[in-house]
N, C-alpha and C. Protein backbone atom coordinates (compact mmCIF):
# COMPACT_ATOMS: atom_id res chain seq x y z
N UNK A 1 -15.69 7.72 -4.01
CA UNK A 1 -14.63 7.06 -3.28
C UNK A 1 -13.72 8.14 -2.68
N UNK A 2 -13.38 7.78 -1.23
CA UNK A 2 -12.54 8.98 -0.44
C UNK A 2 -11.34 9.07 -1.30
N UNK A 3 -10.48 9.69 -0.69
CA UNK A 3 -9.01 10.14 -0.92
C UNK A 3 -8.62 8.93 0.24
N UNK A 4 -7.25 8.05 -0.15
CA UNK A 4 -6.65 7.59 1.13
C UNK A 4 -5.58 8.27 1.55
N UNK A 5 -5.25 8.76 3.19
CA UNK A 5 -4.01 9.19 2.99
C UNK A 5 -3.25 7.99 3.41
N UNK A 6 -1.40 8.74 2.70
CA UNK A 6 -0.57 8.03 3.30
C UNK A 6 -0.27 8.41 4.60
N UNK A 7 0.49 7.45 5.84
CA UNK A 7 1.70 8.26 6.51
C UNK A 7 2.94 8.12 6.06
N UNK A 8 3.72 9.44 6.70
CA UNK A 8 5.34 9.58 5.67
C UNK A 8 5.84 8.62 5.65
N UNK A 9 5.75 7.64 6.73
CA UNK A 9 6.76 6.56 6.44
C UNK A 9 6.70 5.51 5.25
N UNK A 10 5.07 5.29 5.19
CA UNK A 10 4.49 4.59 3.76
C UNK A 10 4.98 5.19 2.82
N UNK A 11 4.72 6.56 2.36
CA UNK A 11 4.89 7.69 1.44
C UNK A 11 6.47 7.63 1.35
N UNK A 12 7.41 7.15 1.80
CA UNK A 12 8.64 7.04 1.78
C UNK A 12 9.00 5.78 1.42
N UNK A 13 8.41 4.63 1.91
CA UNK A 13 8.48 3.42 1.66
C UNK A 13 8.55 3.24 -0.43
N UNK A 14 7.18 4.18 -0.35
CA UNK A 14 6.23 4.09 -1.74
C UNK A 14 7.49 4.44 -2.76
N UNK A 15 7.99 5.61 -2.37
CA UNK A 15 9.22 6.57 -2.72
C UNK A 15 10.37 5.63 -3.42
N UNK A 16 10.86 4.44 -2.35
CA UNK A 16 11.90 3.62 -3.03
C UNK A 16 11.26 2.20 -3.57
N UNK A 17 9.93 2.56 -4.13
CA UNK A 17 10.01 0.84 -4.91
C UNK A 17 9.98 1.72 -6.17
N UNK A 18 10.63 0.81 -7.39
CA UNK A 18 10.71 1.26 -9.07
C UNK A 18 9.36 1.97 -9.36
N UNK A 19 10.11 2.81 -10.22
CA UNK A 19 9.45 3.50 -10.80
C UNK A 19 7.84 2.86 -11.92
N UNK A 20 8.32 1.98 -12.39
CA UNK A 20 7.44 1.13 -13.50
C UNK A 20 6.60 0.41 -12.70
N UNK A 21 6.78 -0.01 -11.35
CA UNK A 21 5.77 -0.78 -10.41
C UNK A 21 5.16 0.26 -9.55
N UNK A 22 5.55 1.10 -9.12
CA UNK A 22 4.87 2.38 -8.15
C UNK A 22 3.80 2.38 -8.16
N UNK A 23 2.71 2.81 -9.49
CA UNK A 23 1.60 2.92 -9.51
C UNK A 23 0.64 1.49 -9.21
N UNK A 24 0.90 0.34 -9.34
CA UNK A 24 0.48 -0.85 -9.25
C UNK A 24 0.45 -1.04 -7.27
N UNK A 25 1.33 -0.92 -6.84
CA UNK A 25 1.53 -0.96 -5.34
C UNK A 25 0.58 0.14 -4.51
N UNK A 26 0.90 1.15 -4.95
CA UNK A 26 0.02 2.36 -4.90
C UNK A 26 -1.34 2.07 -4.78
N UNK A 27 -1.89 1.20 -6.09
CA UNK A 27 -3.38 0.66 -6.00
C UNK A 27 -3.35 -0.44 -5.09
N UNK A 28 -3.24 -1.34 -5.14
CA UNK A 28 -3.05 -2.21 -4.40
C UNK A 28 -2.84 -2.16 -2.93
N UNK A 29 -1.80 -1.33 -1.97
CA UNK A 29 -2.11 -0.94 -0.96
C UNK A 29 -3.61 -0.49 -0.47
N UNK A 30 -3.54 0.89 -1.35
CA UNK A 30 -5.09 1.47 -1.00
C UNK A 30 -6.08 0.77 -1.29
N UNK A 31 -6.64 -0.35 -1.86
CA UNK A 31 -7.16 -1.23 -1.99
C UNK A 31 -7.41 -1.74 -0.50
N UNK A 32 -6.41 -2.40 -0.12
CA UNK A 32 -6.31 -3.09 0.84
C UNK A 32 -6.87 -2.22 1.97
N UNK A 33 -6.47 -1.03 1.93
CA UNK A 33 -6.71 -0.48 3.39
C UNK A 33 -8.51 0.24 3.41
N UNK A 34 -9.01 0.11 1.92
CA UNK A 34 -10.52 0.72 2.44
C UNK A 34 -11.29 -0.61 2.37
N UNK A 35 -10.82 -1.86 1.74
CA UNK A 35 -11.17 -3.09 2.08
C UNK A 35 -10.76 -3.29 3.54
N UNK A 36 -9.87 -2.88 4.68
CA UNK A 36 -10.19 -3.32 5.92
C UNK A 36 -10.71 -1.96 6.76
N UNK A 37 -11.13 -0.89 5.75
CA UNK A 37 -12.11 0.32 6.32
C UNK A 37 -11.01 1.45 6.57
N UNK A 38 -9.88 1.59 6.45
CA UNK A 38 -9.01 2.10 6.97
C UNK A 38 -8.84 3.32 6.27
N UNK A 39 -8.55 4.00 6.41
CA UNK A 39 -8.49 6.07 6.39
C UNK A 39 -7.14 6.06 5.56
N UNK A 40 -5.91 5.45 6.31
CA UNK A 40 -4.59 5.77 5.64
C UNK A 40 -3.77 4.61 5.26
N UNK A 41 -2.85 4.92 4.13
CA UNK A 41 -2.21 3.49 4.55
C UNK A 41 -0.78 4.08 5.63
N UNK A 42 -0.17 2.54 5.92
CA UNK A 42 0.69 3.03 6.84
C UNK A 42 1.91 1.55 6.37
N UNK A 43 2.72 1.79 7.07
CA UNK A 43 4.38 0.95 7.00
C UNK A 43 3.40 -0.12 6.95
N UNK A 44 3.01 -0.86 8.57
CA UNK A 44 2.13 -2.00 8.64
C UNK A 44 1.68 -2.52 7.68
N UNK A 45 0.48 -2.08 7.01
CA UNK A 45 -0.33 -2.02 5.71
C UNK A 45 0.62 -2.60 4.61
N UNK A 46 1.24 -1.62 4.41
CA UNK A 46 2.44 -2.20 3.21
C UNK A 46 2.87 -3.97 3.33
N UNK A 47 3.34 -3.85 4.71
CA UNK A 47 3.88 -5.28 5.24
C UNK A 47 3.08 -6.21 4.91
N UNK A 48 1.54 -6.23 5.07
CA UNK A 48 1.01 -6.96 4.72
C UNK A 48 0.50 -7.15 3.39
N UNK A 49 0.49 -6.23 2.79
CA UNK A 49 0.22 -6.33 1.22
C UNK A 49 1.67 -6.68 0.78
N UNK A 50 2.49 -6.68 0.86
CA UNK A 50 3.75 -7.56 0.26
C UNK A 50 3.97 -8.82 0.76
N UNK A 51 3.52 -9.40 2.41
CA UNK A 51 3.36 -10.61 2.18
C UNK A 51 2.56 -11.47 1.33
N UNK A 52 1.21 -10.64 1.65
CA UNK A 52 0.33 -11.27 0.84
C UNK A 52 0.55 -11.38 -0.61
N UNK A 53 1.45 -10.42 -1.26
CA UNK A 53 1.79 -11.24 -2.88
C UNK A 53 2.86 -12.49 -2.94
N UNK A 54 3.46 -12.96 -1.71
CA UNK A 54 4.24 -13.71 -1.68
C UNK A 54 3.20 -14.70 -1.37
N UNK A 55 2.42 -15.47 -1.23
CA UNK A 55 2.03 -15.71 -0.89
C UNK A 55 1.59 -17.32 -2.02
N UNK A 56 1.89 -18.50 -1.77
CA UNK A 56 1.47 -19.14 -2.82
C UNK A 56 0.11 -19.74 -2.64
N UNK A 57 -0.73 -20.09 -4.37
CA UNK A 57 -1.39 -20.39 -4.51
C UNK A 57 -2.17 -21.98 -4.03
């Protein structure tokens, strides 16, 4: 499995969510982005992986 990169703005984004959730978002982003084939994550990316946990069942 590749490396994903971030861009800074994600990597900054990543920066101000808590500490105790970081790593969970972290997976979860990158998840998302080699599930839609994608190289990096980015701001966008994020956006949509936080709607999508809002998201009801």
């Amino acid at each position: 499995m590749s490396a994903i990169r971030w861009s800074s703005d994600a990597s900054a984004r990543l920066k101000r969510v808590p500490f105790f959730i970081r790593p969970f978002v972290k997976r979860r982003a990158e998840a998302a982005a080699r599930a839609q084939g994608e190289a990096e994550v980015t701001s966008a990316l994020l956006d949509q992986v936080k709607s999508s946990e809002h998201k009801p069942d």
